[in-house]
Protein backbone atom coordinates (compact mmCIF):
# COMPACT_ATOMS: atom_id res chain seq x y z
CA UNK A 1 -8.69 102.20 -32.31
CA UNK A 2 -9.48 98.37 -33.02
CA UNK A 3 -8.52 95.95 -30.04
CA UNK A 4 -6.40 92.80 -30.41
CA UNK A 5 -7.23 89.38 -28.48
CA UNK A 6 -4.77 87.72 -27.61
CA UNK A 7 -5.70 85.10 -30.16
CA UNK A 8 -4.74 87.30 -33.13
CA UNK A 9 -1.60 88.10 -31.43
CA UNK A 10 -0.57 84.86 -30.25
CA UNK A 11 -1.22 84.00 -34.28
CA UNK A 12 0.62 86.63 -35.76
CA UNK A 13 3.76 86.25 -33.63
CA UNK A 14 3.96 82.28 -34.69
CA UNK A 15 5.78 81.66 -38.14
CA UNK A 16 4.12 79.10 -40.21
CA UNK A 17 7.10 76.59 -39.25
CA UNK A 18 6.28 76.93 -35.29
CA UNK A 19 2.47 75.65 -36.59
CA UNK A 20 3.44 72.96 -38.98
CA UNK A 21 5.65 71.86 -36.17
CA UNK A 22 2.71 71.56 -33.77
CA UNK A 23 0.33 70.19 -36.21
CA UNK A 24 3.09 67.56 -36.58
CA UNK A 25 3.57 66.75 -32.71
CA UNK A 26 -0.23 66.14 -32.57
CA UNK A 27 -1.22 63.67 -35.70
CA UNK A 28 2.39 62.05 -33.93
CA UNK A 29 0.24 62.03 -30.60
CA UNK A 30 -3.00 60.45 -32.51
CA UNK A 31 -0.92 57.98 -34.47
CA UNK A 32 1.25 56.53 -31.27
CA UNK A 33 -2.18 55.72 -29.51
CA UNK A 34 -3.41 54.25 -32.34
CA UNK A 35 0.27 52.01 -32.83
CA UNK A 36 -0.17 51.24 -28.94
CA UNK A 37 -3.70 49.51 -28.91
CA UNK A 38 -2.94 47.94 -32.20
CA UNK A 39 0.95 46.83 -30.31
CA UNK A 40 -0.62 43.86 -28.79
CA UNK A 41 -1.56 42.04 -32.23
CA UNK A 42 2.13 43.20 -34.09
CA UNK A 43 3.38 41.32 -31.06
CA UNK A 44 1.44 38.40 -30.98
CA UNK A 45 2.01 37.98 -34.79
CA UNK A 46 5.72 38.14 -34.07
CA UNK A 47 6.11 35.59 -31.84
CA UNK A 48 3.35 33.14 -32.24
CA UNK A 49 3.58 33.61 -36.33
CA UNK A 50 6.55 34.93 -37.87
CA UNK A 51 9.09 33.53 -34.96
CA UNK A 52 7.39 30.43 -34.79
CA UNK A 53 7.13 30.03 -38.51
CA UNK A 54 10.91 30.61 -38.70
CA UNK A 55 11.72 28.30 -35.72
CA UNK A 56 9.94 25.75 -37.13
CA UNK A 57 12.09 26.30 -40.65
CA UNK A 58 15.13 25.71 -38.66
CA UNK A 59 14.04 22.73 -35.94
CA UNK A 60 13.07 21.23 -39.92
CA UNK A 61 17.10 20.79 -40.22
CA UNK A 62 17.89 19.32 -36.52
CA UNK A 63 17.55 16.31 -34.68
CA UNK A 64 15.29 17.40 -32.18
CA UNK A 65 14.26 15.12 -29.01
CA UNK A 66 12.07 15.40 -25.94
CA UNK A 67 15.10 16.78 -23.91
CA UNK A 68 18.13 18.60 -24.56
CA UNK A 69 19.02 21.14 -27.78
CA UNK A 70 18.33 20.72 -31.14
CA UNK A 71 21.13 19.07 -33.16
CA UNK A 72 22.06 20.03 -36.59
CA UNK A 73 21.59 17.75 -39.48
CA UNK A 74 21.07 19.34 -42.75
CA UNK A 75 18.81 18.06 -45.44
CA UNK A 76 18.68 14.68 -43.47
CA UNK A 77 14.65 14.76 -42.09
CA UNK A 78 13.96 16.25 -46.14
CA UNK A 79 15.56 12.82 -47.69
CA UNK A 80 13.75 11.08 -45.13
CA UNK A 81 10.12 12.80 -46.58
CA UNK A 82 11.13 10.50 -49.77
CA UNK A 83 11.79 7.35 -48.39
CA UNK A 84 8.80 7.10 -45.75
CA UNK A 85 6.30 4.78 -46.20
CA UNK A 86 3.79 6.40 -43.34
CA UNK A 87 3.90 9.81 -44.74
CA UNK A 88 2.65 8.14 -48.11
CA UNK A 89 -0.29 6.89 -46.46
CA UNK A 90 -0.87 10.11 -44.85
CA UNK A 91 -0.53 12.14 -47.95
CA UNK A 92 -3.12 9.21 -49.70
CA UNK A 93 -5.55 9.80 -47.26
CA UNK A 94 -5.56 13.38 -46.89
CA UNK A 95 -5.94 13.79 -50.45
CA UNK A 96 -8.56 10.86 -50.81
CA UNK A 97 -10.29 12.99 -48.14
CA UNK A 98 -10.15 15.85 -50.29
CA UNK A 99 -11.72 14.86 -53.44
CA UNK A 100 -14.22 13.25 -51.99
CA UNK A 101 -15.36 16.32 -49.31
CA UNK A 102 -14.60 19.01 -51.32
CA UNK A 103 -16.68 17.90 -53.69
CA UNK A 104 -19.66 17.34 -51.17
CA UNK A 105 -18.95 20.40 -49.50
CA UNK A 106 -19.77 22.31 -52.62
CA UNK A 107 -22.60 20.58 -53.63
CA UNK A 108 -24.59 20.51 -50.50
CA UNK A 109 -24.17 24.43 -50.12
CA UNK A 110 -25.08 24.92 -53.40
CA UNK A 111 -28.34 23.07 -53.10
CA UNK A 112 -28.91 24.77 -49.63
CA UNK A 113 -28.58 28.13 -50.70
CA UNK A 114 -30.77 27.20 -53.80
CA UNK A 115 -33.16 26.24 -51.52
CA UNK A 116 -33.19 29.22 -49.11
CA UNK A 117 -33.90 31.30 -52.32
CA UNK A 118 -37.65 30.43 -52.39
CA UNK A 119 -40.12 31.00 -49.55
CA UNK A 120 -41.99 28.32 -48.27
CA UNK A 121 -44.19 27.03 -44.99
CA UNK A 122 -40.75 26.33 -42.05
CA UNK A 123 -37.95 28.57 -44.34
CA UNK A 124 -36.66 29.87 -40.76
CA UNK A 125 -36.32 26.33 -39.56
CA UNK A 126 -34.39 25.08 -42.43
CA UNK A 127 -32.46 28.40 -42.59
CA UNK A 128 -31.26 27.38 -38.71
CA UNK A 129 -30.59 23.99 -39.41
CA UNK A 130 -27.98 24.61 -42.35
CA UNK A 131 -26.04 27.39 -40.15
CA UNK A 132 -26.47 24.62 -36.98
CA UNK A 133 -22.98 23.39 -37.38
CA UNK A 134 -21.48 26.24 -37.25
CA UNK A 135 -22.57 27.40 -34.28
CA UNK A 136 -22.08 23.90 -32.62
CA UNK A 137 -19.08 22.33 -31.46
CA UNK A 138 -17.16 20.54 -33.37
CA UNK A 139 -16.26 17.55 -30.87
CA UNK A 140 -20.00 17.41 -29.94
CA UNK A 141 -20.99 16.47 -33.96
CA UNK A 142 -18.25 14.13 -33.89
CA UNK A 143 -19.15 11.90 -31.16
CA UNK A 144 -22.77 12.28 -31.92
CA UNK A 145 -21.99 10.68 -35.62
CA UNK A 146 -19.68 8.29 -33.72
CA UNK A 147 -22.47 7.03 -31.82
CA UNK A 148 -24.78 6.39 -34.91
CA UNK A 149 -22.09 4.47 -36.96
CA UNK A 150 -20.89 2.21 -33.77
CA UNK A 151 -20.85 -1.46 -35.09
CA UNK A 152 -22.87 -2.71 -32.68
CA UNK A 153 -25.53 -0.48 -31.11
CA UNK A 154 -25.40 2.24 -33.88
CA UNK A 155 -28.55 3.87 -35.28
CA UNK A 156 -26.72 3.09 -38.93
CA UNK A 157 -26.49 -0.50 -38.26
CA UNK A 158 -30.03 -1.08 -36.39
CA UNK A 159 -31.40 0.57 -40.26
CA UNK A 160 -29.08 -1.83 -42.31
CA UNK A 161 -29.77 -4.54 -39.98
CA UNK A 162 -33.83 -3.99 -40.30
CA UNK A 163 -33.18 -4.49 -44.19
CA UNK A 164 -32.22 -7.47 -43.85
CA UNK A 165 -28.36 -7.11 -44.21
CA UNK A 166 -25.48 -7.51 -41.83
CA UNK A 167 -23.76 -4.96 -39.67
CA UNK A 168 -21.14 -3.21 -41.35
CA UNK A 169 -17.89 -2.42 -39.50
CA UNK A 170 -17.67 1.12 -40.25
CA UNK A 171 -14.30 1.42 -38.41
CA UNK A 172 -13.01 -1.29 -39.69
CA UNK A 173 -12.03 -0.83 -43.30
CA UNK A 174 -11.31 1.68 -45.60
CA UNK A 175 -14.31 1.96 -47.19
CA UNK A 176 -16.27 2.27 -43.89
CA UNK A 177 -13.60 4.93 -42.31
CA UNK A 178 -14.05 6.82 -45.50
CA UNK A 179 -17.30 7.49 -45.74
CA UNK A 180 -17.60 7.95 -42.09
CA UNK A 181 -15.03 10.71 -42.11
CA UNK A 182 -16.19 12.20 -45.24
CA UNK A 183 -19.63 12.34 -44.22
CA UNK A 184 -19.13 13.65 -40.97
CA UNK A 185 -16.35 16.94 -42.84
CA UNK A 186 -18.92 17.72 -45.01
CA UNK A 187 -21.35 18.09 -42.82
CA UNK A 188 -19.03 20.07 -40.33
CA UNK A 189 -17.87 22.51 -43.20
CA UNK A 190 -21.01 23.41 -45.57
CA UNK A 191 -22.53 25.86 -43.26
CA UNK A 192 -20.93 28.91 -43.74
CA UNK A 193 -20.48 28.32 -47.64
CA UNK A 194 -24.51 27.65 -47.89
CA UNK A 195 -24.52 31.35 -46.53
CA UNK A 196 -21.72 32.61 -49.12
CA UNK A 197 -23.10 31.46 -51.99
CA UNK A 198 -26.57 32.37 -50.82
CA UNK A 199 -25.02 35.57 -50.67
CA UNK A 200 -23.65 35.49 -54.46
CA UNK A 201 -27.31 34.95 -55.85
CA UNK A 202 -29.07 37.46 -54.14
CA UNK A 203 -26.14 39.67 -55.82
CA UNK A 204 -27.07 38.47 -59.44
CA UNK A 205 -29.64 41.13 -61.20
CA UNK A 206 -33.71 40.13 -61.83
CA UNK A 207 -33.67 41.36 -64.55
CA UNK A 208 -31.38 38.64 -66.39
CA UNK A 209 -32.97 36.15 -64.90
CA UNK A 210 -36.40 37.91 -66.56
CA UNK A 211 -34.79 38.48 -69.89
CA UNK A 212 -33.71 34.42 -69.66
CA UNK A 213 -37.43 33.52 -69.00
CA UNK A 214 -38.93 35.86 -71.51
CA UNK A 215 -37.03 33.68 -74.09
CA UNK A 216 -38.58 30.34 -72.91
CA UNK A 217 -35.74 29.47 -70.40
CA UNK A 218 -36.67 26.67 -67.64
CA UNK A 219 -35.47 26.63 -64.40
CA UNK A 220 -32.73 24.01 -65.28
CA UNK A 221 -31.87 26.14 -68.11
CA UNK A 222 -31.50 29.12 -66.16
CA UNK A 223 -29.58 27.42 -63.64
CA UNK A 224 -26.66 26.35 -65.44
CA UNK A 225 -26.69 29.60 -68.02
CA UNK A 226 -27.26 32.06 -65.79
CA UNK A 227 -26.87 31.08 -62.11
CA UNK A 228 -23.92 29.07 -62.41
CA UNK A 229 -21.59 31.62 -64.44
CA UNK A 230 -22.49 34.70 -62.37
CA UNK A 231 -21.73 32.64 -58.79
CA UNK A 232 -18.36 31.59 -60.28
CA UNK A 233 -16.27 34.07 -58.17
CA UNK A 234 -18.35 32.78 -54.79
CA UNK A 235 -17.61 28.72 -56.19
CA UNK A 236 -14.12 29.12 -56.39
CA UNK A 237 -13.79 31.31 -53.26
CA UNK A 238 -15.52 28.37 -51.52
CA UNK A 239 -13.33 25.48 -53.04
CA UNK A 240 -10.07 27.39 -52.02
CA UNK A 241 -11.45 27.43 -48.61
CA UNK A 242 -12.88 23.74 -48.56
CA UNK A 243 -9.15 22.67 -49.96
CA UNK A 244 -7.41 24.34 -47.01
CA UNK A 245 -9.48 23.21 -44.45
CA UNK A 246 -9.53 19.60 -45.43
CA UNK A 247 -5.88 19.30 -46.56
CA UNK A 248 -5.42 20.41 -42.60
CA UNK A 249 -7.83 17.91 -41.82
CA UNK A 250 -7.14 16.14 -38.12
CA UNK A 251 -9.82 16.45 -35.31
CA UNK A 252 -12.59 14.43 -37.20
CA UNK A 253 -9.97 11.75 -37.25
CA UNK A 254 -8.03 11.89 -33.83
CA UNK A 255 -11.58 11.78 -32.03
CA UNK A 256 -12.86 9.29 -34.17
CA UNK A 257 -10.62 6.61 -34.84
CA UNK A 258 -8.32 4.94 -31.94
CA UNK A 259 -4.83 5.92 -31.80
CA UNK A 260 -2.05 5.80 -34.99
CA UNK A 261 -0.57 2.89 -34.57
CA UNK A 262 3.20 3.96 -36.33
CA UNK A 263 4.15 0.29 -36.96
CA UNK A 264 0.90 -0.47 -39.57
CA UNK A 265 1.37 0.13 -42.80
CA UNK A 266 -2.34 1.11 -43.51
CA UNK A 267 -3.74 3.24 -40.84
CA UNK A 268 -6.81 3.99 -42.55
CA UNK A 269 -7.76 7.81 -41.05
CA UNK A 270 -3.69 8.49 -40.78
CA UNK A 271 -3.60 12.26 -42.32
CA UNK A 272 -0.76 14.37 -42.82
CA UNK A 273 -1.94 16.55 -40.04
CA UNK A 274 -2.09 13.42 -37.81
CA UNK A 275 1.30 12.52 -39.13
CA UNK A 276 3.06 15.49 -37.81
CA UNK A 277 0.84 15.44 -34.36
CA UNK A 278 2.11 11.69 -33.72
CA UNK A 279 5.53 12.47 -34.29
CA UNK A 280 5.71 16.28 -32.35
CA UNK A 281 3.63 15.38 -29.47
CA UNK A 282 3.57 11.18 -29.27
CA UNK A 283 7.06 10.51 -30.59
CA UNK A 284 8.68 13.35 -29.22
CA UNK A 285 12.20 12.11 -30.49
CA UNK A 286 11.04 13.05 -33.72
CA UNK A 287 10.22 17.07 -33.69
CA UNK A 288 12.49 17.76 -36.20
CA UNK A 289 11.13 15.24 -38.66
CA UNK A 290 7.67 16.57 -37.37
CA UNK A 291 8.60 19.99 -38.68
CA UNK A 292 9.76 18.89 -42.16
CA UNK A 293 5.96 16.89 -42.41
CA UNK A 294 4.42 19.98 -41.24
CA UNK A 295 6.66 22.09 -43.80
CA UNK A 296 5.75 19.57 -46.47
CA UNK A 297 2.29 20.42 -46.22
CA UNK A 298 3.02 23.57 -46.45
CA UNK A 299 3.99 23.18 -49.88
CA UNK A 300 1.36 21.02 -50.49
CA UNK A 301 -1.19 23.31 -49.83
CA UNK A 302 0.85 26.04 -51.92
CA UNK A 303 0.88 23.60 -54.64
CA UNK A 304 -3.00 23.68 -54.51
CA UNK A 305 -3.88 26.89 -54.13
CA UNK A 306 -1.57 27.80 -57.23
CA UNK A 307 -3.25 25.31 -59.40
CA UNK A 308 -6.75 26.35 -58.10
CA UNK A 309 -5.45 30.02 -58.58
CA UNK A 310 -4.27 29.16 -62.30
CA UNK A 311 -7.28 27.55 -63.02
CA UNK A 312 -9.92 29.84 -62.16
CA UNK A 313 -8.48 32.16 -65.06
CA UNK A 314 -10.57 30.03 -67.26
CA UNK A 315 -13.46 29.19 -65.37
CA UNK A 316 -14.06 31.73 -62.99
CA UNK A 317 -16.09 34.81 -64.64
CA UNK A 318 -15.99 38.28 -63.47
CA UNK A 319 -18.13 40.19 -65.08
CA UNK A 320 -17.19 42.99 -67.88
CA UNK A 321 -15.22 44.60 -65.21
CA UNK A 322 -13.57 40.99 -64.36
C-alpha cells in the first residue's frame, strides 16, 4: 500500500487552469514591484519632460508676462522669429561657435587618444590631465581662463606684453570674445571624447595594422588608411555630440562676458541659448517669445543632426557587417 503526501494530493486535485492562474498572480506580483521602483522616473519624465515639453509648445503661441495667464496669440511670436534682428546675432554666434569648437573638439581628442596609445616615462599623468575637465567644475575652468585673458593683469597679456606688443582687449571685440570662448569649450568638452575614441582604437585588430606595415606602410600612412576609416563610427558619434552641446552653448558665455545688453545690435557672446534665458528669466514679459527661440532651436538642432545623420552614410564605415 504506497502512501500519498499531501503534496501529490494537493497536485492532483488542482486542474492545470487553477496553476496557470497562480503562476500568473505571481510574475503579476514580480512585475508590479518592478513598475513601482521604476514609477518614480515614468513620473518625473512626465512632468518635467513630456508636460513641460508640451507646455512649452503651447506658452510658444501666447503672450505670456511675469504675472497673470497666458494670452493667446497664434503664429504671432513665430513671425516675430523672422523679423528679429537679436535672434540673428544669436543664431550667428552660436553657429560661429560651432564650426570653430567642433572642429577643435575633434582634433584635440583625436591627438590625445593617439597619444595615450604609446607608453612612455609620466603616461598616468597625462592620462589624468586629459580626463581633468571632466571631473572639474565647469564654473571653476571658466573663471580660471577668465583670469588669464583679463586685459589688464592677465597671464595672456603679461606674455604678449613681454614680446613686445600691446595688450589685447580680449573682451572687447569679436575676435578676442571668440577665441576666448572657443578656447575655453574646447577645452571644457574634449575629455570624455579623448576617452571614446581611445576606446575605438584599442577596438581595431593588430593584425591589420601588421599586414599595413609588412607592406612598407609608415605611421602617417597607416594613420589615415587604416586608423582613420576603422574609428569612423567613434568620429561621427563624437561630432553629433560636440554639435549638441555647443549649439546649447550658454554658461561659458553668461559667466564670462557681462550681461546682454538687448538694445546692441552686436552683442558679441549673445547665443541662442542666451537669447531665450534673457527673454524667460530677464525680460519676463517675453516667455512666450522665449518659448518660440527655445522651440527654434529645437529645430535647429534637428536640422543638424539630420544632415550629420545623412551624411555619415557616405563617410562613416561600418565594417562588412556595417
Amino acid at each position: 500500500m504506497t502512501s500519498t503526501s499531501p503534496l501529490h494530493v494537493e497536485g492532483a486535485g488542482s486542474t492545470p487552469s487553477r496553476r496557470y492562474v497562480r503562476l500568473g498572480s505571481l510574475r503579476w506580483r514580480h512585475a508590479s514591484t518592478g513598475y513601482l521602483f521604476l514609477l518614480p522616473l515614468f513620473v518625473g519624465l512626465a512632468v518635467f519632460r513630456i508636460y513641460a515639453f508640451g507646455y512649452n509648445v503651447w506658452l510658444s503661441f501666447t503672450k505670456a508676462g511675469a504675472f497673470g495667464p497666458p494670452r493667446f496669440v497664434g503664429m504671432d511670436n513665430y513671425r516675430r522669429l523672422l523679423s528679429d534682428s537679436q535672434l540673428v546675432v544669436a543664431l550667428y554666434n552660436t553657429l560661429k561657435f560651432a564650426l570653430i569648437a567642433v572642429p577643435g573638439v575633434v582634433v584635440v581628442s583625436l591627438l590625445c587618444a593617439l597619444l595615450m596609445q604609446y607608453r612612455f616615462r609620466g603616461e598616468s599623468v597625462f592620462r589624468a590631465i586629459v580626463f581633468l575637465p571632466a571631473v572639474c567644475l565647469p564654473t571653476a575652468i571658466i573663471l580660471v581662463f577668465g583670469w588669464l585673458f583679463q586685459t589688464q593683469y592677465g597671464l595672456v597679456n603679461a606674455a604678449v606684453e613681454a614680446v613686445g606688443s600691446s595688450p589685447i582687449s580680449w573682451f572687447g571685440s569679436e575676435a578676442g570674445v571668440t577665441t576666448v570662448v572657443s578656447i575655453i569649450v574646447v577645452y571644457l568638452s574634449f575629455s570624455v571624447p579623448a576617452i571614446i575614441l581611445y576606446a575605438g582604437m584599442q577596438d581595431i585588430p593588430s593584425d591589420v595594422y601588421e599586414a599595413a606595415m609588412l607592406d612598407g606602410a609608415g605611421p602617417v600612412r597607416r594613420f589615415f588608411s587604416i586608423t582613420l576609416p576603422l574609428l569612423t563610427p567613434s568620429l561621427f558619434f563624437v561630432i553629433l555630440t560636440s554639435t549638441i552641446g555647443i549649439l546649447k552653448l550658454f554658461d561659458t558665455v553668461y559667466i564670462l562676458l557681462p550681461p546682454v545688453d538687448h538694445s546692441v545690435a552686436t552683442n558679441y557672446g549673445l547665443t541662442l541659448v542666451y537669447y531665450y534665458y534673457y527673454l524667460a528669466f530677464i525680460d519676463a514679459g517675453q516667455r512666450g517669445y522665449a518659448a518660440a527661440v527655445s522651440l527654434f532651436l529645437l529645430a535647429l538642432i534637428l536640422g543638424v543632426s539630420i544632415v550629420l545623420l545623412r551624411l555619415q552614410r557616405r563617410f562613416v564605415h561600418y565594417g562588412e557587417d556595417g
